[in-house]
PDB file of N, CA and C in Angstrom:
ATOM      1  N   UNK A   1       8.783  40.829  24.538  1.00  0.00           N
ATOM      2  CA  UNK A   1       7.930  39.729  24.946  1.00  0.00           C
ATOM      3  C   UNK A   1       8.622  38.899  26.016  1.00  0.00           C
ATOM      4  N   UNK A   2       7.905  38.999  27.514  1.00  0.00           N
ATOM      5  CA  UNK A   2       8.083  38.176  28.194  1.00  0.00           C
ATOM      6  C   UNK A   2       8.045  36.883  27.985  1.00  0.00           C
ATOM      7  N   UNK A   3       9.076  35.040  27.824  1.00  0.00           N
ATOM      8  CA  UNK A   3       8.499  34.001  27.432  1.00  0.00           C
ATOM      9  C   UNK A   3       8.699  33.536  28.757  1.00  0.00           C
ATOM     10  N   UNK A   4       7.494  32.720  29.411  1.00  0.00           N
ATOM     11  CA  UNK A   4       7.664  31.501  30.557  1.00  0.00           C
ATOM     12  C   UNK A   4       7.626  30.545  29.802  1.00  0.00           C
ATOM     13  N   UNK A   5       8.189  29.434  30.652  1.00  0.00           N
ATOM     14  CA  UNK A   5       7.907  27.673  30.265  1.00  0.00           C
ATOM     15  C   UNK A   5       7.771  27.354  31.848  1.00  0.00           C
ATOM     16  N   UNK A   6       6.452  26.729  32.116  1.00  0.00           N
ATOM     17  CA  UNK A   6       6.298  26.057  33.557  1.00  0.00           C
ATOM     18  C   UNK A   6       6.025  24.251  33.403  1.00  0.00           C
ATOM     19  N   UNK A   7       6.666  23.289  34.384  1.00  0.00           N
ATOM     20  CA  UNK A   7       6.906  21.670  33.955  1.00  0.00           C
ATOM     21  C   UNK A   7       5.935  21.734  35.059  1.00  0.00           C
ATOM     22  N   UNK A   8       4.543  20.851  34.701  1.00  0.00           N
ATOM     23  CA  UNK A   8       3.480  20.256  35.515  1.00  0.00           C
ATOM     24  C   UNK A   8       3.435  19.134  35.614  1.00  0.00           C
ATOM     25  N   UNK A   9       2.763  18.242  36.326  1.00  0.00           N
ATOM     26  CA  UNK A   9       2.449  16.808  36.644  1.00  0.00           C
ATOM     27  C   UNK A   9       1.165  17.315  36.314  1.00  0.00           C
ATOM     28  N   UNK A  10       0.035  16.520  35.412  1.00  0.00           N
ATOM     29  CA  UNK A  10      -1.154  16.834  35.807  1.00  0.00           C
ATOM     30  C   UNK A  10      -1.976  15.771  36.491  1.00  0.00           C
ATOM     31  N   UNK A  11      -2.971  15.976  36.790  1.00  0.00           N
ATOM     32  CA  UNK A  11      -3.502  15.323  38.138  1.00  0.00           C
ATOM     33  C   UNK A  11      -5.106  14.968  38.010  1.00  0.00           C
ATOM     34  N   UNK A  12      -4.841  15.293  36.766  1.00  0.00           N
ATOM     35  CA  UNK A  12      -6.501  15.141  36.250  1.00  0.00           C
ATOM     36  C   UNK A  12      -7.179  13.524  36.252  1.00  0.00           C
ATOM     37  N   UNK A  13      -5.837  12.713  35.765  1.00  0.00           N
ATOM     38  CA  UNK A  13      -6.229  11.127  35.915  1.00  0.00           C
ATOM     39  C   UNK A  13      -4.802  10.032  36.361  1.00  0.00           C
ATOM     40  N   UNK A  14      -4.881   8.736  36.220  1.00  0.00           N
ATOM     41  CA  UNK A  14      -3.496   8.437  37.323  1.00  0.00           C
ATOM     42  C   UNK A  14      -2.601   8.465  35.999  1.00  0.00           C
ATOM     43  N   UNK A  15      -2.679   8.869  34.607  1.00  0.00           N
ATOM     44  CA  UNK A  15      -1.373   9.066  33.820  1.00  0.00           C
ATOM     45  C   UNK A  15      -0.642   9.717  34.023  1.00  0.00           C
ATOM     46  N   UNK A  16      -0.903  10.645  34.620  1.00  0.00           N
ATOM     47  CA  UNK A  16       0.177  11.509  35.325  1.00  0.00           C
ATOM     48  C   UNK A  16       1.151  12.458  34.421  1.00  0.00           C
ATOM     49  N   UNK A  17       0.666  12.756  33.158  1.00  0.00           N
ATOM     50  CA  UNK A  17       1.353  13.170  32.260  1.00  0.00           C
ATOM     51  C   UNK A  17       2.358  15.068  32.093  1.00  0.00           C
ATOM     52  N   UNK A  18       3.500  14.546  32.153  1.00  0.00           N
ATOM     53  CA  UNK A  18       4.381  15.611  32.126  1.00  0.00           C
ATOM     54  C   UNK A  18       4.240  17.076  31.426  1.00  0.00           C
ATOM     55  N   UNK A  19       3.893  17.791  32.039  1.00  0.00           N
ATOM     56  CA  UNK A  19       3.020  19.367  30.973  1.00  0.00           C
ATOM     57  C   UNK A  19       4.088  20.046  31.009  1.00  0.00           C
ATOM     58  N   UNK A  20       4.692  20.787  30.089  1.00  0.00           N
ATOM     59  CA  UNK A  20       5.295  21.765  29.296  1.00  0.00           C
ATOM     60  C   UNK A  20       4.174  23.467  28.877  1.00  0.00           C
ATOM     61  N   UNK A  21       3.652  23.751  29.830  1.00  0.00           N
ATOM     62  CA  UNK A  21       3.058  25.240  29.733  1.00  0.00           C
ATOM     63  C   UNK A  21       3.511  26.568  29.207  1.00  0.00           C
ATOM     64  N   UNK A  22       3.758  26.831  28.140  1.00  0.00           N
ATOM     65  CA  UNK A  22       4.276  28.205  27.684  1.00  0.00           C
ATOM     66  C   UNK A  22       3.508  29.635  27.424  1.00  0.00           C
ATOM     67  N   UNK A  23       3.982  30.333  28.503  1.00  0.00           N
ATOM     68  CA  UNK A  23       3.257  31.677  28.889  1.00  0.00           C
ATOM     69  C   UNK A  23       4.202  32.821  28.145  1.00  0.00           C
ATOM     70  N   UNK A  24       3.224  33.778  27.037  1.00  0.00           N
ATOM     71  CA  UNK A  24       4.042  34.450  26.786  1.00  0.00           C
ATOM     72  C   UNK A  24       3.221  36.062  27.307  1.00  0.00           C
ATOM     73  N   UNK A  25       3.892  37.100  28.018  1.00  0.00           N
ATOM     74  CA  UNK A  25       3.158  38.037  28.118  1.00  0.00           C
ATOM     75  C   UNK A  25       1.805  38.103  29.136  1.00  0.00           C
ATOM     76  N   UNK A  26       2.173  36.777  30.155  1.00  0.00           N
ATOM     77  CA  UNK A  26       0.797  36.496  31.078  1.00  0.00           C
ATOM     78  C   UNK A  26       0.127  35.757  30.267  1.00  0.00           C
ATOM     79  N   UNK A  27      -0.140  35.073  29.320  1.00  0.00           N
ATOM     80  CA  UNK A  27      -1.440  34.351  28.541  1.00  0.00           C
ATOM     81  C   UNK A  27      -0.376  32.913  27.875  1.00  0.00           C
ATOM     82  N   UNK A  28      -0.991  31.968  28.398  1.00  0.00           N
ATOM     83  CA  UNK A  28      -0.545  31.150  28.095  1.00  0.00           C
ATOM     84  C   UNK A  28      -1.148  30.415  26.317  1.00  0.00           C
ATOM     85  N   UNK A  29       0.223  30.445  25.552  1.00  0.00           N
ATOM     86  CA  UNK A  29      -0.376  30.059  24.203  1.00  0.00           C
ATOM     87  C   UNK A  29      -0.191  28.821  23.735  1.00  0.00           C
ATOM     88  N   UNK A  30       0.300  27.995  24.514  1.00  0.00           N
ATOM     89  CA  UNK A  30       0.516  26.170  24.394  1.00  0.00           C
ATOM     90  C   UNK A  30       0.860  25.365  25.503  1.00  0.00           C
ATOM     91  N   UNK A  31       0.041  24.581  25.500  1.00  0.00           N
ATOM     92  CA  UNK A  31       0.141  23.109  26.460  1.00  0.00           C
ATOM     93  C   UNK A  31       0.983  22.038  25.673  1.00  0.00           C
ATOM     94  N   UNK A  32       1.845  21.732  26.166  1.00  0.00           N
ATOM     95  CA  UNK A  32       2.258  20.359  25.222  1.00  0.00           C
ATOM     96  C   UNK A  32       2.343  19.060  26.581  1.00  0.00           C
ATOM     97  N   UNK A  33       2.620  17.825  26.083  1.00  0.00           N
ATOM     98  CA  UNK A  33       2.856  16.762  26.688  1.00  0.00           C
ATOM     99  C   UNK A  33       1.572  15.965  27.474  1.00  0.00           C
ATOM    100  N   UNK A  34       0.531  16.594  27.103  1.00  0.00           N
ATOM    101  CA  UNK A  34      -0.648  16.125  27.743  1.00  0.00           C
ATOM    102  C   UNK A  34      -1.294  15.298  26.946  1.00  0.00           C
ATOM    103  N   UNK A  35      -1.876  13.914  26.620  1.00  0.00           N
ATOM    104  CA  UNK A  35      -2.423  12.869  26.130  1.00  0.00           C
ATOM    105  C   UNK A  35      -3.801  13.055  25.869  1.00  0.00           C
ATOM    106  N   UNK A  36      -4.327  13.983  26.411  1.00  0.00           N
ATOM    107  CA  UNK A  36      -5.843  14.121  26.153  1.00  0.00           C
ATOM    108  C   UNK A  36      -6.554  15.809  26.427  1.00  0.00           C
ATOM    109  N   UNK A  37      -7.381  16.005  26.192  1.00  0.00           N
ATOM    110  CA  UNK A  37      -8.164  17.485  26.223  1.00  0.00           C
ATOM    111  C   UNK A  37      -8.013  17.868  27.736  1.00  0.00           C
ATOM    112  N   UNK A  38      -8.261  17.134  28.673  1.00  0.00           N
ATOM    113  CA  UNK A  38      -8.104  17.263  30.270  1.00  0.00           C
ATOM    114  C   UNK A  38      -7.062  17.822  30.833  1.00  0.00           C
ATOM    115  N   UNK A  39      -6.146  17.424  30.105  1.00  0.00           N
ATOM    116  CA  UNK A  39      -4.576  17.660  30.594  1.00  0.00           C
ATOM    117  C   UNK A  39      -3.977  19.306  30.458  1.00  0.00           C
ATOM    118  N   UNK A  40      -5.151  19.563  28.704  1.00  0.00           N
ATOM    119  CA  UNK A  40      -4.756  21.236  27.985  1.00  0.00           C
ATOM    120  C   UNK A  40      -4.972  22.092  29.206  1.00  0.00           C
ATOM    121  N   UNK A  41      -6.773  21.343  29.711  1.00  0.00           N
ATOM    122  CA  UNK A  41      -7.401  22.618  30.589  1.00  0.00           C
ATOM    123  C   UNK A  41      -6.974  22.699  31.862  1.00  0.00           C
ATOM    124  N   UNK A  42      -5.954  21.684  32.458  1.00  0.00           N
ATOM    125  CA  UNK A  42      -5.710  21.585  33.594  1.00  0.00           C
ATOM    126  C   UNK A  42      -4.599  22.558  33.805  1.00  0.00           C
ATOM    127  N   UNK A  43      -3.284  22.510  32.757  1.00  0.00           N
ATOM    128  CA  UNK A  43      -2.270  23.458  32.791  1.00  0.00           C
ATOM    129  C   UNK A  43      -2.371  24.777  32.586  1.00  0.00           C
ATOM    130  N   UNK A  44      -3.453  25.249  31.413  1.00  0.00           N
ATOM    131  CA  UNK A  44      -4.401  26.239  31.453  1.00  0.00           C
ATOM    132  C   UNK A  44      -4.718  27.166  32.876  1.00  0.00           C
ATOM    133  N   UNK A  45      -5.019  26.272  33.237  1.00  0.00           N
ATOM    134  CA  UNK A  45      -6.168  26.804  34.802  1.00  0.00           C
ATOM    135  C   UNK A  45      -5.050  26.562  35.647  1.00  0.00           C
ATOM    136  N   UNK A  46      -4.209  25.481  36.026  1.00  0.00           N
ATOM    137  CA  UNK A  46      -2.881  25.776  37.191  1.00  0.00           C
ATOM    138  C   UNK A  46      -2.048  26.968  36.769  1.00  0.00           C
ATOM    139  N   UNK A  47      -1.390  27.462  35.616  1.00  0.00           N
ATOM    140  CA  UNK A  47      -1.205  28.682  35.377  1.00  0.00           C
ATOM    141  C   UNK A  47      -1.435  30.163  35.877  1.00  0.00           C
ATOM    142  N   UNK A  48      -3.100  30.510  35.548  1.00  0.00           N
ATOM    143  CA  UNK A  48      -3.625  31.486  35.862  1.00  0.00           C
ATOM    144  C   UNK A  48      -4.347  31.534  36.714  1.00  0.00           C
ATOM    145  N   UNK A  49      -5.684  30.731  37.230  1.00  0.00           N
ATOM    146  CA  UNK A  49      -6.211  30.541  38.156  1.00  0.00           C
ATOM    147  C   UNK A  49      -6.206  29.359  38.975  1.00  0.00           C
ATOM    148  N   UNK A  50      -5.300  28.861  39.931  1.00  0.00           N
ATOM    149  CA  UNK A  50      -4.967  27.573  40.241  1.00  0.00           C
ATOM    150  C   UNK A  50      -6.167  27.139  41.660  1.00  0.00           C
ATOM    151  N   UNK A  51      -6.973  26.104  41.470  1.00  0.00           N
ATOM    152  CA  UNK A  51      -7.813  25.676  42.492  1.00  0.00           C
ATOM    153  C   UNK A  51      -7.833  24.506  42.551  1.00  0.00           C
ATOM    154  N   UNK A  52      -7.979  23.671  44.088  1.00  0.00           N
ATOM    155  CA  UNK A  52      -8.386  22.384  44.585  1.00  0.00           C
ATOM    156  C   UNK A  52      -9.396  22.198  44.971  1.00  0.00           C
ATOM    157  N   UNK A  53      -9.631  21.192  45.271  1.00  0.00           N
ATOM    158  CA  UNK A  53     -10.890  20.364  46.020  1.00  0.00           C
ATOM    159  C   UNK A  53     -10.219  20.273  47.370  1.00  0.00           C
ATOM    160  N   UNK A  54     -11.288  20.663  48.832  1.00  0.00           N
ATOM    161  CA  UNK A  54     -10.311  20.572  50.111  1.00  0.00           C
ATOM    162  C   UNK A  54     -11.068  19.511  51.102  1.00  0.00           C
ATOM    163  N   UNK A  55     -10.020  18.770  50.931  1.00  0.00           N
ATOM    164  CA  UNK A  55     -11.044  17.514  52.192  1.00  0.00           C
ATOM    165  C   UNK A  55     -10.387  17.019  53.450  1.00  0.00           C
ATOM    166  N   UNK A  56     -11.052  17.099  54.166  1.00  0.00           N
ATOM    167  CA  UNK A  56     -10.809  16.634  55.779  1.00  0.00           C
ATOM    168  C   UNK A  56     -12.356  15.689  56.275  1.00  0.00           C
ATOM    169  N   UNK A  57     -11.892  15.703  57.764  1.00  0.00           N
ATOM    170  CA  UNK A  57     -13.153  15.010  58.921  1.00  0.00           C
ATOM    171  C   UNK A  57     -13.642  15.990  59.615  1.00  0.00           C
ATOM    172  N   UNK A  58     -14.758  16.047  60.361  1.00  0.00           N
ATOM    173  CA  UNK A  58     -15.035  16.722  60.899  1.00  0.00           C
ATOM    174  C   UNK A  58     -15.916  16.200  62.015  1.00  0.00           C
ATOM    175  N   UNK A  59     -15.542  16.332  63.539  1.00  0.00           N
ATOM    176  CA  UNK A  59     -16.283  15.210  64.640  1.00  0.00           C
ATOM    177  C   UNK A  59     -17.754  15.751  64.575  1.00  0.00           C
ATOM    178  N   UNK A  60     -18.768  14.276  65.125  1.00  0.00           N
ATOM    179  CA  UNK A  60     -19.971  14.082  64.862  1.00  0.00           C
ATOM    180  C   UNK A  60     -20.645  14.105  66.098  1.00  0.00           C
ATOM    181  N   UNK A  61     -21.836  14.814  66.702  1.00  0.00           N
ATOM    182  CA  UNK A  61     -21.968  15.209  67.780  1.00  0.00           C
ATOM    183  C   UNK A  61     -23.574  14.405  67.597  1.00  0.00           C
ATOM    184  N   UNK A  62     -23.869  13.479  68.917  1.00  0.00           N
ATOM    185  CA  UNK A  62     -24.833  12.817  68.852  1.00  0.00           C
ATOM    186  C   UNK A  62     -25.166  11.030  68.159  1.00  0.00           C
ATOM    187  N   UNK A  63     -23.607  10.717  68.017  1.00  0.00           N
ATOM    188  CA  UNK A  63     -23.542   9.609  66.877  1.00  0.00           C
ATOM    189  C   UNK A  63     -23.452   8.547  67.944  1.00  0.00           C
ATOM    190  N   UNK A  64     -24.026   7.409  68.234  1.00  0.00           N
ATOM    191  CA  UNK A  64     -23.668   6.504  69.162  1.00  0.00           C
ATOM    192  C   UNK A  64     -22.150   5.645  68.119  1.00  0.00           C
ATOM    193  N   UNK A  65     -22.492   5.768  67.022  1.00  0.00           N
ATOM    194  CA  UNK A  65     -21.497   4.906  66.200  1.00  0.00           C
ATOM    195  C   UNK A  65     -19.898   5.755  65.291  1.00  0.00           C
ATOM    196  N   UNK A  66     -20.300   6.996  64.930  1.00  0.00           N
ATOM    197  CA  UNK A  66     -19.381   7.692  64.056  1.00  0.00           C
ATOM    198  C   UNK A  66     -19.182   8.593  64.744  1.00  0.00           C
ATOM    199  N   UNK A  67     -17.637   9.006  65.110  1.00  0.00           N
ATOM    200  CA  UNK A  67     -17.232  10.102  66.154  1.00  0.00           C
ATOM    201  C   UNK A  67     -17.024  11.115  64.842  1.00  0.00           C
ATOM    202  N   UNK A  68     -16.589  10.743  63.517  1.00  0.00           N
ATOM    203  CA  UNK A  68     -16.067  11.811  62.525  1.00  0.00           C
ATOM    204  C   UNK A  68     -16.794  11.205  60.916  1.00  0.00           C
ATOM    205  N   UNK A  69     -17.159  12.353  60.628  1.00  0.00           N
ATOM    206  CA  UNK A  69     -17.523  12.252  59.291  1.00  0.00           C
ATOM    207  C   UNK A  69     -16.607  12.864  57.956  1.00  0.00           C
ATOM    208  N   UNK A  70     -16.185  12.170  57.200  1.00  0.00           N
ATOM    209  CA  UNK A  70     -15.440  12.947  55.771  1.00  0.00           C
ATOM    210  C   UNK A  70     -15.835  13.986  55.330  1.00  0.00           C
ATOM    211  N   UNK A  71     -15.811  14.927  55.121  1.00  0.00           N
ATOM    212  CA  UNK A  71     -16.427  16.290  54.322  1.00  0.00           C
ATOM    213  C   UNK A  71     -15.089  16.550  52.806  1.00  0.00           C
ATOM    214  N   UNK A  72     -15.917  17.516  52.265  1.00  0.00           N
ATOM    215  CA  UNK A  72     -15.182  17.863  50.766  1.00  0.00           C
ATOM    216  C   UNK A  72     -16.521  19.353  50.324  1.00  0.00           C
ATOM    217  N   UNK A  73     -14.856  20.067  49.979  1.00  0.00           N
ATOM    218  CA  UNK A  73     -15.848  21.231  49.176  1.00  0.00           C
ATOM    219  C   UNK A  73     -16.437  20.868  47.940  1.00  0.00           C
ATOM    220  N   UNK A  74     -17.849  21.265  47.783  1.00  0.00           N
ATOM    221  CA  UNK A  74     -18.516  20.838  47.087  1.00  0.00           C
ATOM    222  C   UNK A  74     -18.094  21.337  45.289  1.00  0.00           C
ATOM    223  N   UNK A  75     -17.191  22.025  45.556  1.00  0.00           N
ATOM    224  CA  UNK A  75     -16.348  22.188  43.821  1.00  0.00           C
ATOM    225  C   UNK A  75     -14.733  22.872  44.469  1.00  0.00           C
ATOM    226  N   UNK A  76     -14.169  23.124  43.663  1.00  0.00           N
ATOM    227  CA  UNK A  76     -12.931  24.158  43.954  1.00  0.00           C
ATOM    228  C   UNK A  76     -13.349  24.886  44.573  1.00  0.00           C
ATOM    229  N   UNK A  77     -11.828  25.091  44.802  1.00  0.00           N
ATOM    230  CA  UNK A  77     -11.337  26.522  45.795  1.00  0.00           C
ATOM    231  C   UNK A  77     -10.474  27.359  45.036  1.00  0.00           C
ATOM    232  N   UNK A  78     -10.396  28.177  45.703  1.00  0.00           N
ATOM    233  CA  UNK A  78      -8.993  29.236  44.665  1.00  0.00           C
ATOM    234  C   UNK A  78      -7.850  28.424  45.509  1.00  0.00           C
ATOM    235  N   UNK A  79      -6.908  28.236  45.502  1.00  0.00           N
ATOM    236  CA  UNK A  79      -5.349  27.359  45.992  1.00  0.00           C
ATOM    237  C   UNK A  79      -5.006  28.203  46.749  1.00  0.00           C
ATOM    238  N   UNK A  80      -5.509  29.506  46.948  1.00  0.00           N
ATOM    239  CA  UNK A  80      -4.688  31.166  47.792  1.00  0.00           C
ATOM    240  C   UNK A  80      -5.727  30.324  49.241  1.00  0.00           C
ATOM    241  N   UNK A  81      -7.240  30.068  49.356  1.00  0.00           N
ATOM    242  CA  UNK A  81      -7.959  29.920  50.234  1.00  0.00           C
ATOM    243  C   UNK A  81      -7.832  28.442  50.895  1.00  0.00           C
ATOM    244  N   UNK A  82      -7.211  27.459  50.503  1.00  0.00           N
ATOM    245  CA  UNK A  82      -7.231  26.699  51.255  1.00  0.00           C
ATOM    246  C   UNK A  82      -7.189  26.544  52.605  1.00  0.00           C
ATOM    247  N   UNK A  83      -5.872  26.989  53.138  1.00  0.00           N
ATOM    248  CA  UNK A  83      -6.017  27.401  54.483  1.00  0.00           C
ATOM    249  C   UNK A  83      -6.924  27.962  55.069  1.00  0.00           C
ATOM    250  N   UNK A  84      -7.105  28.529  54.428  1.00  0.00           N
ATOM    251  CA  UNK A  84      -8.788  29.955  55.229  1.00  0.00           C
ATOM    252  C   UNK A  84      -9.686  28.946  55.335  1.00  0.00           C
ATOM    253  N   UNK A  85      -9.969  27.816  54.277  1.00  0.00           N
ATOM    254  CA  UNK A  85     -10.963  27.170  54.403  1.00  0.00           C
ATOM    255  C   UNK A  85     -10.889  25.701  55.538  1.00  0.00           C
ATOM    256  N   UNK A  86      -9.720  25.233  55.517  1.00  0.00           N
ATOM    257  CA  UNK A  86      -9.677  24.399  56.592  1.00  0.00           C
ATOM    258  C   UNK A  86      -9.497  25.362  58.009  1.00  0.00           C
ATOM    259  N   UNK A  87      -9.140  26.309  58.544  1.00  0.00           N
ATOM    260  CA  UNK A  87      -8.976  27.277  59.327  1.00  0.00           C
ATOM    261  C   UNK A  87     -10.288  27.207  59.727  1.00  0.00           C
ATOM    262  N   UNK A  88     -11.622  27.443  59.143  1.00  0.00           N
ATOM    263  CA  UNK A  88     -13.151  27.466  59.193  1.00  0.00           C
ATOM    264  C   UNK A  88     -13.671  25.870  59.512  1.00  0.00           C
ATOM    265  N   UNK A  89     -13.254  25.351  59.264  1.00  0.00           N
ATOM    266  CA  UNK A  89     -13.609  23.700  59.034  1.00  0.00           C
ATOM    267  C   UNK A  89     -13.321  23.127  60.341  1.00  0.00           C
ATOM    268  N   UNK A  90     -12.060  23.420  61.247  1.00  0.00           N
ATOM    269  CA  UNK A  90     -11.619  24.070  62.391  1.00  0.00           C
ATOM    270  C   UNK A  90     -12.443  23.813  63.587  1.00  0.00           C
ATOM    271  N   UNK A  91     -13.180  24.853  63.443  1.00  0.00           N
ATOM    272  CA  UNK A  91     -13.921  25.268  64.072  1.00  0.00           C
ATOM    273  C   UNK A  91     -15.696  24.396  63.856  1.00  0.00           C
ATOM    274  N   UNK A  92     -15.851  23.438  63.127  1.00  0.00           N
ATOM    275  CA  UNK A  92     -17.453  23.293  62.633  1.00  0.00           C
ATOM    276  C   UNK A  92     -17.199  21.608  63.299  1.00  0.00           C
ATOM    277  N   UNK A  93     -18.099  21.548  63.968  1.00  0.00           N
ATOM    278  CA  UNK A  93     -19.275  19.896  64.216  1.00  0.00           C
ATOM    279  C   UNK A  93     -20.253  19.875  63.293  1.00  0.00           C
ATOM    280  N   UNK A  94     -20.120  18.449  63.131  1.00  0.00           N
ATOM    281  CA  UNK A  94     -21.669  17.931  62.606  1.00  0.00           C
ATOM    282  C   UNK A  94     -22.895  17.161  63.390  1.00  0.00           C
ATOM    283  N   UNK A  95     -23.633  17.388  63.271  1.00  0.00           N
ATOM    284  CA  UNK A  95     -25.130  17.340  64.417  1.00  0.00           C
ATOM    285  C   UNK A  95     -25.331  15.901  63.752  1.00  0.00           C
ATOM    286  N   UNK A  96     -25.179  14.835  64.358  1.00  0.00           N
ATOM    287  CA  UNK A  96     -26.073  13.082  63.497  1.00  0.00           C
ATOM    288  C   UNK A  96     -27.585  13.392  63.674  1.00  0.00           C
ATOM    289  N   UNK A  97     -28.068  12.498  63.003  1.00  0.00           N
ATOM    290  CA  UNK A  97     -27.565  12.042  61.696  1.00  0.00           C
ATOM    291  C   UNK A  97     -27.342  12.843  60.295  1.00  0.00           C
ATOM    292  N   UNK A  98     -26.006  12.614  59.548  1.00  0.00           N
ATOM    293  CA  UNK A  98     -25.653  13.197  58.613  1.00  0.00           C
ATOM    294  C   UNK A  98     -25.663  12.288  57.685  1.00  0.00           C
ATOM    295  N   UNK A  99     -26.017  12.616  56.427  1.00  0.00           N
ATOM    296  CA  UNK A  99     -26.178  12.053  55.370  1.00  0.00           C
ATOM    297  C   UNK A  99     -25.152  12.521  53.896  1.00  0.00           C
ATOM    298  N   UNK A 100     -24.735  11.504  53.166  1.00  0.00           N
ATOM    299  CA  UNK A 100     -24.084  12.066  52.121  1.00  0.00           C
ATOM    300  C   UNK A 100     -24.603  13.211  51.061  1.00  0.00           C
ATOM    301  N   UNK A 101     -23.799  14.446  51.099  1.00  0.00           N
ATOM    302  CA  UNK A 101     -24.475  15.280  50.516  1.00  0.00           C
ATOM    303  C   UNK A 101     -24.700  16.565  51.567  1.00  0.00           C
ATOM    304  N   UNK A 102     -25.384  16.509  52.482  1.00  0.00           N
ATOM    305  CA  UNK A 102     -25.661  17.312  53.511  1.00  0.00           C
ATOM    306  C   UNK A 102     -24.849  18.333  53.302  1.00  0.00           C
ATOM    307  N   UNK A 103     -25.192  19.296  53.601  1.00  0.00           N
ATOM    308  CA  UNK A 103     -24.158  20.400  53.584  1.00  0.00           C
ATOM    309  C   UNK A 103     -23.948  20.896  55.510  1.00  0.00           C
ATOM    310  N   UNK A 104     -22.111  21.017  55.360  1.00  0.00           N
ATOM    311  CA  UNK A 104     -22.008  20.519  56.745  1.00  0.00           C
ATOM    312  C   UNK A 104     -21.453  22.339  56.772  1.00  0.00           C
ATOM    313  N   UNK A 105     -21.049  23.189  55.879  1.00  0.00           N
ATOM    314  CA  UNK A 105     -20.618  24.564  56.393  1.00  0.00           C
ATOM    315  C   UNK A 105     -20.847  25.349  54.645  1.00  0.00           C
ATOM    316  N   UNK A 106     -21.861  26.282  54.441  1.00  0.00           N
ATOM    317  CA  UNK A 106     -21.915  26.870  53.414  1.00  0.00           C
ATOM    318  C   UNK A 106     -20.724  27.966  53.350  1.00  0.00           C
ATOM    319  N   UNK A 107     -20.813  28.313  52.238  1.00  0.00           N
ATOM    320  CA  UNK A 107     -19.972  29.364  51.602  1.00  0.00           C
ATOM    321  C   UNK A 107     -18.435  29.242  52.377  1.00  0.00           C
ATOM    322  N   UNK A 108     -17.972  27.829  52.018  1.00  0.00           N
ATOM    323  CA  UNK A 108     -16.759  28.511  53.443  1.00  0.00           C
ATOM    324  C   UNK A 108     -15.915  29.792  52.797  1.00  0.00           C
ATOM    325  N   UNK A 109     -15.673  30.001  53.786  1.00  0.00           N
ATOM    326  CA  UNK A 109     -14.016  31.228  53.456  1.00  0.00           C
ATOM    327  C   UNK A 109     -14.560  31.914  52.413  1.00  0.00           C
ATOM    328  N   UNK A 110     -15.590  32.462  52.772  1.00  0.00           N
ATOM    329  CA  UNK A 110     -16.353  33.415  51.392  1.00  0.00           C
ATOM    330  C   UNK A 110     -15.934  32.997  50.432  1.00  0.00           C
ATOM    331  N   UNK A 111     -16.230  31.869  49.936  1.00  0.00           N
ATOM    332  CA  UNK A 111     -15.318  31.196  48.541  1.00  0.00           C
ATOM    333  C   UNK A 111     -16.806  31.178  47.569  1.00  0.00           C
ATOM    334  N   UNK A 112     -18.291  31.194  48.219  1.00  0.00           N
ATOM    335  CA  UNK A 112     -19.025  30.749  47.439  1.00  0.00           C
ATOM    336  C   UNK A 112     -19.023  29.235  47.378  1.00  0.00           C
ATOM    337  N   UNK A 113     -18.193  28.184  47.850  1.00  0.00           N
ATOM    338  CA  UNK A 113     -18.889  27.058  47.765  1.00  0.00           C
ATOM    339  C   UNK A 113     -18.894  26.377  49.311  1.00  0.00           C
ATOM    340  N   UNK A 114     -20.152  25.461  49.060  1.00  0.00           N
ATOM    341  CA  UNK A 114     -20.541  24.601  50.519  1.00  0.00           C
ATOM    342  C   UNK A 114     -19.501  23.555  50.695  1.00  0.00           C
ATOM    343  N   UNK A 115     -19.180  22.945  51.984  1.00  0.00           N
ATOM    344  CA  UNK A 115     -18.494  21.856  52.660  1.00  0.00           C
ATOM    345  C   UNK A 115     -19.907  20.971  52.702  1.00  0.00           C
ATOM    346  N   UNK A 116     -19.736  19.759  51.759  1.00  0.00           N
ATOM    347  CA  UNK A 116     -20.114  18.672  52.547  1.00  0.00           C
ATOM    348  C   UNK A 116     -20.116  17.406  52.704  1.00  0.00           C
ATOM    349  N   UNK A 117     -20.998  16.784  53.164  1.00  0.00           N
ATOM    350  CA  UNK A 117     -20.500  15.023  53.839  1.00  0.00           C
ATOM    351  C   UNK A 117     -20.092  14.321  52.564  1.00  0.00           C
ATOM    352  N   UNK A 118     -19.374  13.511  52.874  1.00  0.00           N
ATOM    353  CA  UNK A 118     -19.027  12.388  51.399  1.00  0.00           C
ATOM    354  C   UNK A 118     -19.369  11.336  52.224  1.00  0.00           C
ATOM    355  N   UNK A 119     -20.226  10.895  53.655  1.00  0.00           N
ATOM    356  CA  UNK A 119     -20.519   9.733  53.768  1.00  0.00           C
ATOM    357  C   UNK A 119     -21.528   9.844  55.049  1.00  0.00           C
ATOM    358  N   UNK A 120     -22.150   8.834  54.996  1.00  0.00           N
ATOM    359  CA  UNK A 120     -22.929   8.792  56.457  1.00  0.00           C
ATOM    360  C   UNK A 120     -22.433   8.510  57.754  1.00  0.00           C
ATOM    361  N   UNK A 121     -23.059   9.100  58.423  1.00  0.00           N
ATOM    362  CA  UNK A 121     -22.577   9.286  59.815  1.00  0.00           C
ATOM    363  C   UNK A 121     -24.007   9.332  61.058  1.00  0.00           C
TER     364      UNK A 121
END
């Protein structure tokens, strides 16, 4: 039996609580040091499948007032695609008026999820 132990920060809320992850054999069979249920599934999932939320600006074409609008993928990413996905993001304008919500680039980085506005523009 292979044993890991991996030390996390988790990031789920500002407690910031110190994770102790123990992987035995690829499958992780205990979370310790986490204060609440959030913390189990977070070390859980940074473990085996690790994903973010990816946010940048993106300039606004037609805006007498907003040259750049905030964008955010509309759920996770896999953590391998980030780059791929700002790499794509890159490359994209937004047409005004944009509205929160809007979807400003679907499916980026073949990830299956949309980029979009977190504010008006």
């Amino acid at each position: 039996m292979a044993t890991e132990k991996r030390e996390l920060t988790c990031i789920n809320c500002p407690l910031g609580c110190q994770l102790t992850v123990t992987i035995v054999d690829g499958e992780v069979i205990e979370v310790s040091g986490n204060t609440c249920k959030r913390g189990e599934v977070y070390g859980k999932k940074e473990v085996t499948n690790p994903t973010r939320i990816v946010t940048t600006t993106v300039p606004v074409i037609g805006s007498d007032h907003e040259r750049m609008v905030s964008v955010k993928t509309a759920s996770d990413v896999p953590k391998g695609k980030m780059f791929d996905v700002v790499a794509a993001l890159a490359e994209v304008t937004a047409q005004a008026p944009v509205a929160i919500g809007d979807v400003i680039l679907a499916n980026v980085a073949d990830t299956g999820v949309d980029v979009i506005a977190t504010k008006n523009a």
